[in-house]
C-alpha atoms as a PDB file:
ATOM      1  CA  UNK A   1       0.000   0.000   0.000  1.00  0.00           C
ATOM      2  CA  UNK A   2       2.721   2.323   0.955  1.00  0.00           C
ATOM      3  CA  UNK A   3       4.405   1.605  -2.211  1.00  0.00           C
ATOM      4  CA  UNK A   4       1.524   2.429  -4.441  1.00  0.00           C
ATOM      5  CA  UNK A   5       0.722   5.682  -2.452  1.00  0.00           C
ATOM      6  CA  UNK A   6       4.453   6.657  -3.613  1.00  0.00           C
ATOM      7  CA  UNK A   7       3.307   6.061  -7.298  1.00  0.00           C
ATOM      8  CA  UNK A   8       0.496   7.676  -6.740  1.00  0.00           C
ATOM      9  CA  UNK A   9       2.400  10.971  -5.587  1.00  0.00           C
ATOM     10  CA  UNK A  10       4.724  10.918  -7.895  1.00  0.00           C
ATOM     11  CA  UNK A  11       2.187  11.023 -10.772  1.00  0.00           C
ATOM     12  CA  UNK A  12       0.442  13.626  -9.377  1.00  0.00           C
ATOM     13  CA  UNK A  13       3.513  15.750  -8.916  1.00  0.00           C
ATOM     14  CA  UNK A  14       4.248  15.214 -12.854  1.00  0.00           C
ATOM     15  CA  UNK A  15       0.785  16.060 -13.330  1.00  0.00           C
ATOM     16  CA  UNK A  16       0.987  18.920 -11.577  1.00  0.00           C
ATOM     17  CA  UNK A  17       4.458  20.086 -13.113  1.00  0.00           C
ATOM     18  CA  UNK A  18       3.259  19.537 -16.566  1.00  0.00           C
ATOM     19  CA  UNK A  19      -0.419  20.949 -16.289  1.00  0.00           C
ATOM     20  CA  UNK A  20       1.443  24.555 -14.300  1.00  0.00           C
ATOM     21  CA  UNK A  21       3.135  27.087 -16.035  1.00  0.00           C
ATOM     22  CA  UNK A  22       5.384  28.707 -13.494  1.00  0.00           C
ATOM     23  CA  UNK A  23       7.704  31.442 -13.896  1.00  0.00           C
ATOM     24  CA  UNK A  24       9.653  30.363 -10.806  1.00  0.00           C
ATOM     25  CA  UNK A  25       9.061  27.260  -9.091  1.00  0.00           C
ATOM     26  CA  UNK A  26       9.769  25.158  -5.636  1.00  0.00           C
ATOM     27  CA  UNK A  27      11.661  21.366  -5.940  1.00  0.00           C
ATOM     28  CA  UNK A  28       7.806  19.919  -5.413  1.00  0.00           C
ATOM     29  CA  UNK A  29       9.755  16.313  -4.612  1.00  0.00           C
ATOM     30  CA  UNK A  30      12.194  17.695  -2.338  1.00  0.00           C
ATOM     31  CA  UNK A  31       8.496  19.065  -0.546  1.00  0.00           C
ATOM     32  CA  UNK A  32       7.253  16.030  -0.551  1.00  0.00           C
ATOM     33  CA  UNK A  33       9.948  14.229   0.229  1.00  0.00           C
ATOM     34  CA  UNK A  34      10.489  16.548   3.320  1.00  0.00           C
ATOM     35  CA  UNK A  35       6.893  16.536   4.935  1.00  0.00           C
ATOM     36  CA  UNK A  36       6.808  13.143   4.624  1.00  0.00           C
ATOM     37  CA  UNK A  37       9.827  12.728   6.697  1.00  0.00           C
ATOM     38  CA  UNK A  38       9.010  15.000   9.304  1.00  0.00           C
ATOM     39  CA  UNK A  39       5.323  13.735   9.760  1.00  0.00           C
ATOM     40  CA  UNK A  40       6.713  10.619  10.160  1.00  0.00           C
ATOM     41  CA  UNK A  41       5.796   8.326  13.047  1.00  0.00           C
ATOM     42  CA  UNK A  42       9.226   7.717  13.963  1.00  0.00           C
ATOM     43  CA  UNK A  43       9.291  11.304  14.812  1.00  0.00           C
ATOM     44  CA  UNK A  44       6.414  11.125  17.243  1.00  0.00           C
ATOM     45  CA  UNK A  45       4.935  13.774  16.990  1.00  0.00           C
ATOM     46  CA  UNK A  46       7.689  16.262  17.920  1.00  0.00           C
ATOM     47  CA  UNK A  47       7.241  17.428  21.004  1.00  0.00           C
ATOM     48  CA  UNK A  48       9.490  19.996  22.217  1.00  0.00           C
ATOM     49  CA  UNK A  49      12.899  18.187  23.198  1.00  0.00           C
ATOM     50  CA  UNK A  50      11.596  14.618  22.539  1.00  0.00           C
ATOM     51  CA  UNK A  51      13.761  12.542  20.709  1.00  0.00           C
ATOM     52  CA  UNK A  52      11.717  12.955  17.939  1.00  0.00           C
ATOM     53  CA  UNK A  53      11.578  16.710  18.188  1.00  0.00           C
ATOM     54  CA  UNK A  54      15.603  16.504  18.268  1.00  0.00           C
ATOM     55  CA  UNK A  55      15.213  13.939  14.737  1.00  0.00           C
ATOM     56  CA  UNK A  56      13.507  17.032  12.948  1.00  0.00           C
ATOM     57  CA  UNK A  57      15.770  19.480  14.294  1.00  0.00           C
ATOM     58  CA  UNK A  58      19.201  17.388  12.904  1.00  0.00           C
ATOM     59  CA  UNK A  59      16.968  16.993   9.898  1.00  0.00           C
ATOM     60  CA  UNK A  60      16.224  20.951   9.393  1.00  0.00           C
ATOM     61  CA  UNK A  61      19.884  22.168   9.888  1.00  0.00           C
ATOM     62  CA  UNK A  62      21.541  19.399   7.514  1.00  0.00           C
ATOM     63  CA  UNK A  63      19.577  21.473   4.592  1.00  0.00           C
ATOM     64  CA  UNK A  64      19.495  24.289   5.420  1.00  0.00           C
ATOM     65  CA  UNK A  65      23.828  24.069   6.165  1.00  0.00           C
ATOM     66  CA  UNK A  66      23.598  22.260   2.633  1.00  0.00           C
ATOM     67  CA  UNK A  67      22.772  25.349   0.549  1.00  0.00           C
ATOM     68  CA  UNK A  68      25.320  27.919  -0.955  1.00  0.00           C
ATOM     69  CA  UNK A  69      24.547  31.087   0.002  1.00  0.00           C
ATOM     70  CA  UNK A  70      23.186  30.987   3.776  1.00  0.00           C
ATOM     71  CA  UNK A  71      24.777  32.393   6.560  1.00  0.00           C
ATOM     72  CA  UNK A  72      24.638  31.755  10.121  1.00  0.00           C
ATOM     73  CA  UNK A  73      23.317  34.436  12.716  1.00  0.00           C
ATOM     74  CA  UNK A  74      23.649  32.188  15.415  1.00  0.00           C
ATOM     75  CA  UNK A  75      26.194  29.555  16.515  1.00  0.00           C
ATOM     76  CA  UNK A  76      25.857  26.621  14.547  1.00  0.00           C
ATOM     77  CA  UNK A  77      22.615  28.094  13.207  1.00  0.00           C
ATOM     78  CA  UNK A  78      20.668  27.862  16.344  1.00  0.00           C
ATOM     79  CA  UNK A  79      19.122  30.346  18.375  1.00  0.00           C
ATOM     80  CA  UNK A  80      18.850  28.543  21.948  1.00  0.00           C
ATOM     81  CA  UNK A  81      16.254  29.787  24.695  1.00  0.00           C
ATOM     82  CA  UNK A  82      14.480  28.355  27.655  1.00  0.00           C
ATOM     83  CA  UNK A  83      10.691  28.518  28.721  1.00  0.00           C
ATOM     84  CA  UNK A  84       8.626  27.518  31.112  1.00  0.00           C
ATOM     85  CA  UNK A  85       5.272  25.391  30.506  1.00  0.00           C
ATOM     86  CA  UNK A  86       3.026  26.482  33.184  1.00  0.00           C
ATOM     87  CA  UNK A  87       0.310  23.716  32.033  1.00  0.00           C
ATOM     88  CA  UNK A  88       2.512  20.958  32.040  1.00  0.00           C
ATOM     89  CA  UNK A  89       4.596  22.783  35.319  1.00  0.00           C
ATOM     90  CA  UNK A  90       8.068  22.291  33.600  1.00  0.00           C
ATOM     91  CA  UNK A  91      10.884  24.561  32.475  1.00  0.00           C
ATOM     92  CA  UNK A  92      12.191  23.480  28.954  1.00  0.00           C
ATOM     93  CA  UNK A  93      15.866  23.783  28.233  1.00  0.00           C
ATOM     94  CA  UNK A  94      17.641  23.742  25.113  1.00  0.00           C
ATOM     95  CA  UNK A  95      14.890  24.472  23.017  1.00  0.00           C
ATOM     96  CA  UNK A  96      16.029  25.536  19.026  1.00  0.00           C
ATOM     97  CA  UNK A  97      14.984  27.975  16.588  1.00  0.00           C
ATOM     98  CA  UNK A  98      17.220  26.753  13.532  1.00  0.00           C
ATOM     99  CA  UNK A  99      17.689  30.287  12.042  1.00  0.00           C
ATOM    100  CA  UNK A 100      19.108  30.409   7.858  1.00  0.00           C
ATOM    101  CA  UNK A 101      20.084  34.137   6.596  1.00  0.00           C
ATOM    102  CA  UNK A 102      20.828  35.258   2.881  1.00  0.00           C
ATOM    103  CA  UNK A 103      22.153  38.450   2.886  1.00  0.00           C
ATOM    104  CA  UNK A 104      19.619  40.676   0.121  1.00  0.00           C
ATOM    105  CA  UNK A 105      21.201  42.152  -3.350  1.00  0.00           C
ATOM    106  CA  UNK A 106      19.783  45.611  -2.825  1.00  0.00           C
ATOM    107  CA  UNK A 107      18.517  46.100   0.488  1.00  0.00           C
ATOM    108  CA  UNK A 108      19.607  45.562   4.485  1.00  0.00           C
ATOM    109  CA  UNK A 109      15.755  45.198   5.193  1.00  0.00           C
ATOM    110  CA  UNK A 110      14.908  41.798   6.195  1.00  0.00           C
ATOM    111  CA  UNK A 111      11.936  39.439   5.188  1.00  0.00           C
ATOM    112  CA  UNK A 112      11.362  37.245   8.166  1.00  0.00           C
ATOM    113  CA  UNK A 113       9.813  33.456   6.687  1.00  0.00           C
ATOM    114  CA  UNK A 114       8.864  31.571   9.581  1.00  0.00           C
ATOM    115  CA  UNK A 115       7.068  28.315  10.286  1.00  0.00           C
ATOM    116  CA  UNK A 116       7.444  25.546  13.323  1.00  0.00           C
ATOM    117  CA  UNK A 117       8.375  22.254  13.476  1.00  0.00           C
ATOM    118  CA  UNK A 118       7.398  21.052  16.403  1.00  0.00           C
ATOM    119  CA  UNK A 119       3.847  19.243  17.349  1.00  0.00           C
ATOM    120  CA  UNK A 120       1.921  17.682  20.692  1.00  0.00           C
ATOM    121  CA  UNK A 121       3.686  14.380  20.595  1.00  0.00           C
ATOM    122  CA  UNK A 122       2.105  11.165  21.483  1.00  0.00           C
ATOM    123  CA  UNK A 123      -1.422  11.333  23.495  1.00  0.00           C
ATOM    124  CA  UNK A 124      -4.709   9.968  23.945  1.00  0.00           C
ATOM    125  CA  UNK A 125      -5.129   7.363  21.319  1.00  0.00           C
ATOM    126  CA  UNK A 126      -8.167   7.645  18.860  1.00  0.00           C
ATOM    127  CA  UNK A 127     -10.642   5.217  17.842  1.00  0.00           C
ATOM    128  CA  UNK A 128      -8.074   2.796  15.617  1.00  0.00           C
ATOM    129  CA  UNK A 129      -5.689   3.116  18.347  1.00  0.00           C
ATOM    130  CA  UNK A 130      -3.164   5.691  17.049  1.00  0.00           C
ATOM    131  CA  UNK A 131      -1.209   7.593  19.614  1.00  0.00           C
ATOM    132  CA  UNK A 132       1.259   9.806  17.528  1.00  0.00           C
ATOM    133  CA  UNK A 133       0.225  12.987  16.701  1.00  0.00           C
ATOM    134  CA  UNK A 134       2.257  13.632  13.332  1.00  0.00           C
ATOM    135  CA  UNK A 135       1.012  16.746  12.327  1.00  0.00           C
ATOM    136  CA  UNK A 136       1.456  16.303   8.642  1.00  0.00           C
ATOM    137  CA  UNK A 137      -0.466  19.396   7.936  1.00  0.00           C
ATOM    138  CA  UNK A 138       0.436  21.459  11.382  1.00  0.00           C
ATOM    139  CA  UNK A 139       3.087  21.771  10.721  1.00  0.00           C
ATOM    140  CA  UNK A 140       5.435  19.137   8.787  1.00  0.00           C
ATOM    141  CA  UNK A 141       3.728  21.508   5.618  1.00  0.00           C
ATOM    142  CA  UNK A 142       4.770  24.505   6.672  1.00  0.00           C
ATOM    143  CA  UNK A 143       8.394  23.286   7.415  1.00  0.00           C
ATOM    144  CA  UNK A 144       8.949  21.299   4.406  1.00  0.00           C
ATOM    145  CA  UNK A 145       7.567  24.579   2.556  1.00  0.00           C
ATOM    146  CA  UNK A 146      10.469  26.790   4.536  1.00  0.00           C
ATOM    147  CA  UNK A 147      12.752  24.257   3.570  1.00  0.00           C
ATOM    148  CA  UNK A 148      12.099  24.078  -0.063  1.00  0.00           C
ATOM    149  CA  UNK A 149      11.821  28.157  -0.045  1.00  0.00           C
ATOM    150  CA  UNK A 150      15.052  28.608   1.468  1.00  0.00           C
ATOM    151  CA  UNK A 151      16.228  26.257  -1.342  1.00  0.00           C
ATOM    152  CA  UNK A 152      15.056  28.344  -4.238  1.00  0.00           C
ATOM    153  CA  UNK A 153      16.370  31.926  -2.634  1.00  0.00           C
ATOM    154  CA  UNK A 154      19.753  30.452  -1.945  1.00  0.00           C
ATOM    155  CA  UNK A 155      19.990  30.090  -5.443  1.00  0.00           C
ATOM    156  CA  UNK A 156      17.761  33.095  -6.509  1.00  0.00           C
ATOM    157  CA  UNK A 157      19.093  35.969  -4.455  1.00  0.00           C
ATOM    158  CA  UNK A 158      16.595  38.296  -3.262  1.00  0.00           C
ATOM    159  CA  UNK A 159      16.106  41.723  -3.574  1.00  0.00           C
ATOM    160  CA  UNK A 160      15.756  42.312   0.309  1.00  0.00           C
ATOM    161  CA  UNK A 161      17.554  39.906   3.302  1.00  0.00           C
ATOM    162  CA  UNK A 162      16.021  37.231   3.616  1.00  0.00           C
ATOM    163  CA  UNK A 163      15.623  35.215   6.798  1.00  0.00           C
ATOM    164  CA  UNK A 164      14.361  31.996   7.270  1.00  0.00           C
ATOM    165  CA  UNK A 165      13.200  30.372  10.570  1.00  0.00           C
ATOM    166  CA  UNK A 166      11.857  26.991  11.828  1.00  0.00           C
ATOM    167  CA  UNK A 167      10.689  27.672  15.086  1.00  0.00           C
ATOM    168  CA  UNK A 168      10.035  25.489  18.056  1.00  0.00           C
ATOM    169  CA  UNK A 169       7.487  25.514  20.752  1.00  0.00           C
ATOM    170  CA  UNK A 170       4.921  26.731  18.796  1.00  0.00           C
ATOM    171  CA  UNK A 171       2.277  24.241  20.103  1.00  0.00           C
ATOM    172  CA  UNK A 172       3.005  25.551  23.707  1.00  0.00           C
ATOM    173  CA  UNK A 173       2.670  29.167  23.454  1.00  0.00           C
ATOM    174  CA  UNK A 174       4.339  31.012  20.547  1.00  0.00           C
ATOM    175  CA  UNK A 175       7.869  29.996  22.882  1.00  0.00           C
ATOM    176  CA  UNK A 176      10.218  30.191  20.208  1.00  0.00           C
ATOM    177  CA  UNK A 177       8.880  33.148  18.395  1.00  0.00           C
ATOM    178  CA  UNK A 178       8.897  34.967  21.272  1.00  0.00           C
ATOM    179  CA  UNK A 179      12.282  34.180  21.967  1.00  0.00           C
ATOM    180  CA  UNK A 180      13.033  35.445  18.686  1.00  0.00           C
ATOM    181  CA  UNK A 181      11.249  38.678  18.566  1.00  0.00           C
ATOM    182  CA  UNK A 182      13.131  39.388  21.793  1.00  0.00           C
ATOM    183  CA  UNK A 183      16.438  38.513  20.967  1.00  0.00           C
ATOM    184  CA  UNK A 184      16.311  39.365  17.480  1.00  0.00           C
ATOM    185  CA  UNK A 185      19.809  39.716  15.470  1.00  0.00           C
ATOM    186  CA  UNK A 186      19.042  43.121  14.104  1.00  0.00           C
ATOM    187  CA  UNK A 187      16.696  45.699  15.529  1.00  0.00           C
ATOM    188  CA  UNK A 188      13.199  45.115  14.966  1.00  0.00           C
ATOM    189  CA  UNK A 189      12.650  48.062  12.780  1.00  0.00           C
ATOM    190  CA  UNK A 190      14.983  46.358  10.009  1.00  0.00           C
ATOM    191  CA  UNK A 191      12.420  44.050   9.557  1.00  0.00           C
ATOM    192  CA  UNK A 192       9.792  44.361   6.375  1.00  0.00           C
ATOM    193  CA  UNK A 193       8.023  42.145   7.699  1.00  0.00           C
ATOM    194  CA  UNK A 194       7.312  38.163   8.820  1.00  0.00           C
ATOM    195  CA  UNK A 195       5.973  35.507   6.471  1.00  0.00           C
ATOM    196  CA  UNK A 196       4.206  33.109   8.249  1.00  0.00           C
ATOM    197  CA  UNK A 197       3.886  29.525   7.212  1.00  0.00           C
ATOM    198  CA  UNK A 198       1.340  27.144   9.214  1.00  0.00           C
ATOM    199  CA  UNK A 199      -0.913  24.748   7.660  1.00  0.00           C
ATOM    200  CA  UNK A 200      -0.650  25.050   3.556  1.00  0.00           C
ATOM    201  CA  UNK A 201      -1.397  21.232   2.207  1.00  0.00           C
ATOM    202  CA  UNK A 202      -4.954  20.712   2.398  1.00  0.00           C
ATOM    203  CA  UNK A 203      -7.835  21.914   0.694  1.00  0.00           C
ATOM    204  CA  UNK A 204     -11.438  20.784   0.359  1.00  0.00           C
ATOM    205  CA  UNK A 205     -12.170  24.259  -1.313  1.00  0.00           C
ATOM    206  CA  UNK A 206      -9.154  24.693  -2.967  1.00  0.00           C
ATOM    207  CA  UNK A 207      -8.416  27.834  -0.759  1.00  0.00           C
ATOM    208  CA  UNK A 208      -5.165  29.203   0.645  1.00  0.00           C
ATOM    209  CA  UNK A 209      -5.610  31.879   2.930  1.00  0.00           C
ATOM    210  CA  UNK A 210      -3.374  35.052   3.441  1.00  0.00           C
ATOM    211  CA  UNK A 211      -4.090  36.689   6.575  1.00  0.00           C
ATOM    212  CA  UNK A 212      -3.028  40.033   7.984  1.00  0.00           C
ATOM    213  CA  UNK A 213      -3.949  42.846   5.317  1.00  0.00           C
ATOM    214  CA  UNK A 214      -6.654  44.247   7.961  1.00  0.00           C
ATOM    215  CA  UNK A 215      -3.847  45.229   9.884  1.00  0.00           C
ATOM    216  CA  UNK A 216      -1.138  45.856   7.157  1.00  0.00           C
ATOM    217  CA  UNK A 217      -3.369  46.790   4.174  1.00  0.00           C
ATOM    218  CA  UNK A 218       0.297  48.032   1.929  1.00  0.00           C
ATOM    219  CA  UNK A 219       0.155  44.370   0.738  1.00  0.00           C
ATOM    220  CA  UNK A 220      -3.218  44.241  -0.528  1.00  0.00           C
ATOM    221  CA  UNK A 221      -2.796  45.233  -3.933  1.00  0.00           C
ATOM    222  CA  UNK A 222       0.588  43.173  -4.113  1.00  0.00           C
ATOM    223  CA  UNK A 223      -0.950  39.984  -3.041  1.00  0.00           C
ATOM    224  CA  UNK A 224      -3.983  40.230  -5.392  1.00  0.00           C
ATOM    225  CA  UNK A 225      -1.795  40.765  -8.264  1.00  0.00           C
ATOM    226  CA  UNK A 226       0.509  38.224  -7.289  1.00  0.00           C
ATOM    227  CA  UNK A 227      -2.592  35.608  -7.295  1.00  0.00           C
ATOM    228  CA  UNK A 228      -4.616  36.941 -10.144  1.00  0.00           C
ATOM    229  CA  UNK A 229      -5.984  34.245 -11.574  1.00  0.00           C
ATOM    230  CA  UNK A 230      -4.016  31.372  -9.352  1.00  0.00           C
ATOM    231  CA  UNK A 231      -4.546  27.757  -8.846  1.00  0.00           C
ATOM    232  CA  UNK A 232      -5.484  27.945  -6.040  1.00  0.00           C
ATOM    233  CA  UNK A 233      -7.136  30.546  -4.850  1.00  0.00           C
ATOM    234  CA  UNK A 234      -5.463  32.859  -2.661  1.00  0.00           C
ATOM    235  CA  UNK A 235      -8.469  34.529  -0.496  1.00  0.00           C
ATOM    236  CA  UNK A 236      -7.701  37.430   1.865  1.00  0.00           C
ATOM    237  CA  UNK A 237      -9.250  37.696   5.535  1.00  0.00           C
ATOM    238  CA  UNK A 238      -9.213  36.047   8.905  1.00  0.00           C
ATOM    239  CA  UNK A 239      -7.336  39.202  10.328  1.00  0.00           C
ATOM    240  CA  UNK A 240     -10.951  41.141  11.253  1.00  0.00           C
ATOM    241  CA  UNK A 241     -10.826  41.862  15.284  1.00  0.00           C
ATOM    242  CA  UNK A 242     -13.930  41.075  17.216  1.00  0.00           C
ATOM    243  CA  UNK A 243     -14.453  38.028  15.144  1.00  0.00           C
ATOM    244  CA  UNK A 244     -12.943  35.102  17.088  1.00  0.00           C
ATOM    245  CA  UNK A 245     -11.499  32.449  16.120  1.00  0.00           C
ATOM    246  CA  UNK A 246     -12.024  33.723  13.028  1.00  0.00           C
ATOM    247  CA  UNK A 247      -9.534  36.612  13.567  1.00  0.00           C
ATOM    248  CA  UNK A 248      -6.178  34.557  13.200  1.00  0.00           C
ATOM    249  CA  UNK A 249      -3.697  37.383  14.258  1.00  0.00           C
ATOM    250  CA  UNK A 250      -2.689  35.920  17.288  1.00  0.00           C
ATOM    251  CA  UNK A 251      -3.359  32.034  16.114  1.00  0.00           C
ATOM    252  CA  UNK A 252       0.498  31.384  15.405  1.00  0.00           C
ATOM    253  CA  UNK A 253       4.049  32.171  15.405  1.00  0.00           C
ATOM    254  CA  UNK A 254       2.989  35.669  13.269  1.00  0.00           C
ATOM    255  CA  UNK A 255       1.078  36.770  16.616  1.00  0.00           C
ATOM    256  CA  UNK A 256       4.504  37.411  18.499  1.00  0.00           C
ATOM    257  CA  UNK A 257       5.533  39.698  15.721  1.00  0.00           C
ATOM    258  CA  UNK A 258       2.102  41.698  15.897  1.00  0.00           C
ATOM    259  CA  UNK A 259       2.866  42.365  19.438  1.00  0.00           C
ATOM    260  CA  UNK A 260       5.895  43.646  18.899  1.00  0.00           C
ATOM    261  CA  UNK A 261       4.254  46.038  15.701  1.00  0.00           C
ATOM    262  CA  UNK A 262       6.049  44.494  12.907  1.00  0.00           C
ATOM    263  CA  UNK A 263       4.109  43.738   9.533  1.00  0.00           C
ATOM    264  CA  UNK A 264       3.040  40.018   9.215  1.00  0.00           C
ATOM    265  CA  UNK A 265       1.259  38.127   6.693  1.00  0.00           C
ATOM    266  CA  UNK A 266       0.086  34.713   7.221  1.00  0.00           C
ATOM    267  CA  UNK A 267      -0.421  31.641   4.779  1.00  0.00           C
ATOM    268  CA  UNK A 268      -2.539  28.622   6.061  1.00  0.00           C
ATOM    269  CA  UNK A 269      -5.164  26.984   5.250  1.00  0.00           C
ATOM    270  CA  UNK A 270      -9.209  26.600   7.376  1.00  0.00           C
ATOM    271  CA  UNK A 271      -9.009  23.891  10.083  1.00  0.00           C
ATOM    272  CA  UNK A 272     -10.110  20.370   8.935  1.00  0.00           C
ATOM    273  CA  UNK A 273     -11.049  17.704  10.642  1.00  0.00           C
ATOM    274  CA  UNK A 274      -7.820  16.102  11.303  1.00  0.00           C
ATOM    275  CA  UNK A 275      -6.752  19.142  12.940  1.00  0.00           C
ATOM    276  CA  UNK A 276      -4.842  18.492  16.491  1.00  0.00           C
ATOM    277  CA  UNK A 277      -5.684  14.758  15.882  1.00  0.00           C
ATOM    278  CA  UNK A 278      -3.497  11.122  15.401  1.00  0.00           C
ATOM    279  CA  UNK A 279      -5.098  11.598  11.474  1.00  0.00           C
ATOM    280  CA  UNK A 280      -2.982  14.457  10.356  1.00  0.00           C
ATOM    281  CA  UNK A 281      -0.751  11.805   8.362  1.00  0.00           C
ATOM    282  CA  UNK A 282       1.079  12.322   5.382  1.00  0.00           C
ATOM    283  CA  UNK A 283      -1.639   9.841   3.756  1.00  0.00           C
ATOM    284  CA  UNK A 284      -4.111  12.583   4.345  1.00  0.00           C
ATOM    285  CA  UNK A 285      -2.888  15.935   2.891  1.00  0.00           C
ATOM    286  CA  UNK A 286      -3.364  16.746  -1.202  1.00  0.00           C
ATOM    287  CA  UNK A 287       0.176  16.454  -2.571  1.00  0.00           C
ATOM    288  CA  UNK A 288      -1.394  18.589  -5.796  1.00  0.00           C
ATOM    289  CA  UNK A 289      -2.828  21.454  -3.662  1.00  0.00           C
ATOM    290  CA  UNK A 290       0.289  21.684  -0.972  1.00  0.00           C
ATOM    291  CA  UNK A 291       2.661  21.880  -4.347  1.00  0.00           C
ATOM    292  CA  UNK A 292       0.578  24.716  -6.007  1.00  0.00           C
ATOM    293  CA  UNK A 293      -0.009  26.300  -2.741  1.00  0.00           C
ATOM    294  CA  UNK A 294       3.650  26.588  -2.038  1.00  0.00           C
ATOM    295  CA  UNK A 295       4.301  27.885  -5.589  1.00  0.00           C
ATOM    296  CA  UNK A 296       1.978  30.231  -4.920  1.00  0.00           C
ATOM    297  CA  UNK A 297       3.401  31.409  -1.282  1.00  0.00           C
ATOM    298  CA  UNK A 298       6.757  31.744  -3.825  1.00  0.00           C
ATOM    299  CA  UNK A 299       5.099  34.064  -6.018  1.00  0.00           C
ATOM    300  CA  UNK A 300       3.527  36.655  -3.307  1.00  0.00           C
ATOM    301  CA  UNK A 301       7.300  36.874  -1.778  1.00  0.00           C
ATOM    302  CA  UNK A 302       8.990  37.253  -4.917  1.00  0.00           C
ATOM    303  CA  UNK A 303       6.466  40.125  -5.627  1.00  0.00           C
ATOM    304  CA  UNK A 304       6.475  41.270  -2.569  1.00  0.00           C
ATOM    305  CA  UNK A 305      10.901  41.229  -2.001  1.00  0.00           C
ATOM    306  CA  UNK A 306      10.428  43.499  -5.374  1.00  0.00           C
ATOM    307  CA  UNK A 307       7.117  45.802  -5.119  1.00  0.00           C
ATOM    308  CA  UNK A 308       8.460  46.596  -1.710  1.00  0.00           C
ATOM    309  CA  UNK A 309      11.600  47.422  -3.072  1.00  0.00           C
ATOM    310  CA  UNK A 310      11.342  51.453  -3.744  1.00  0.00           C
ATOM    311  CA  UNK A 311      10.206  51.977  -0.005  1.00  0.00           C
ATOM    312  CA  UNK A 312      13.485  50.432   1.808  1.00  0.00           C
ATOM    313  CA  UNK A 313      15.908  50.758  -1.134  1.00  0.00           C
ATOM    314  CA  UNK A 314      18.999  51.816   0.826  1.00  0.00           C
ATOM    315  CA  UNK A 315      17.918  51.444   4.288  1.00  0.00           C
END
């Protein structure tokens, strides 16, 4: 079965490169090939400093220290911090944001791309007994899609910096982009703003959301000619306040940037119903959607590294 879901993927990746005409394009089998990996069960789920957690993390920082191009910020490209879990009463150590930088052609402004690799590890187990929360969709997509990303503008330099982050700790707070935010490399006004990743490979409406243009409405006009006409979709929204959970502002590693007033759009996709369960396996996201949806997450920041260009030329 696994073997034929394999041939199955790969055919729809052909299908998909042959049926898209894109100007610039992801490695869509080095994106598969990555959130399958990390949604893996023999990563169980990682939890923050599980051994499975510590699996992804050797995983992330042998490609991202594989590309030409990227320079380290940190030592070893890790940014280390500590945080305490008040639900679980426990001080983590040694947790990792794994932190890639390509220096921009034009511009010392920086483009922040963030997305987090950990999950909620093993729990309760569901009704066919699974235990390991894999967290294909949230957020082995989001990772694999930073991954892949980082790839292309290693070997495309941008127009601004470029900085790309998989964060940890998400699932528990925001931890490890709030350790960023607050011990950022640069000051925080050299920042153009944060690209969020978090949740990008499933569709039943064939949907990817950008959210944050309520509250930073100079990308507007960028984003909706960046996805005129797109497959898919790319709607704007989820950023309204007094909404809910509808407003998403605060629903991921983006939020710790808002706090600290720094522009932040957001690219996921509606909750499904494997959301925060053992079924969010690699068996259950849409290989076609997640590659088009990261090809189109490449074409907003490429049009957004160069519309954005005239304002922080220089600075």
């Amino acid at each position: 079965m696994q073997f034929s879901f394999k041939k199955i993927l790969f055919f729809l990746v052909t299908l998909v490169l042959t049926s898209q005409c894109f100007a610039q394009s992801i490695d869509a089998e080095k994106l598969l090939k990555h959130i399958e990996y990390l949604s893996s069960d023999q990563l169980a789920g990682r939890k923050p400093l599980s051994e499975g957690n510590l699996k992804a993390r050797e995983y992330i920082l042998d490609e991202i220290t594989s590309f030409s191009n990227v320079q380290a910020l940190y030592p070893d490209f890790i940014q280390r911090f500590s945080f305490v879990n008040r639900r679980e009463n426990r001080t983590y150590e040694d947790a990792a944001n794994l932190v890639a930088f390509i220096p921009g052609s034009k511009s010392r402004k920086v483009i922040v791309v963030t997305a987090h690799y950990d999950h909620v590890g093993i729990g309760r187990p569901d009704a066919k007994g699974d235990s390991i929360f894999n967290g294909a969709d949230d957020n082995a997509s989001g990772t694999a899609a930073l991954l892949v990303l980082a790839e292309y503008f290693s070997k495309n330099r941008p127009q601004h910096c470029m900085m790309f982050v998989a964060l940890d700790a998400e699932e528990m707070g925001l931890q490890g982009a709030k350790a960023l935010v607050d011990d950022f490399p640069y000051p925080l006004e050299q920042i153009l703003l944060n690209v969020n990743l978090d949740m990008l490979s499933r569709s039943d409406k064939n949907e990817l959301y950008a959210s944050g243009t309520y509250h930073n409405p100079q990308f507007k006009a960028i984003l909706e000619q960046a996805s005129s006409g797109s497959d898919p979709v790319l709607r704007l929204g989820h950023d309204i306040p007094g909404t809910g959970k509808e407003d998403w502002t605060k629903s991921s590693d983006h939020g710790a940037f808002f706090e600290k007033k720094v522009p932040h759009l957001y690219f996921g996709v509606e909750d499904h119903i494997d959301y925060h369960k053992p079924s969010d396996e690699f068996e259950n996201i849409n290989p076609a959607f997640y590659i088009k949806a990261v090809n189109l997450v490449l074409t907003c920041i490429l049009k957004l590294d160069s519309e954005l260009m005239e304002e922080s030329s220089g600075k």
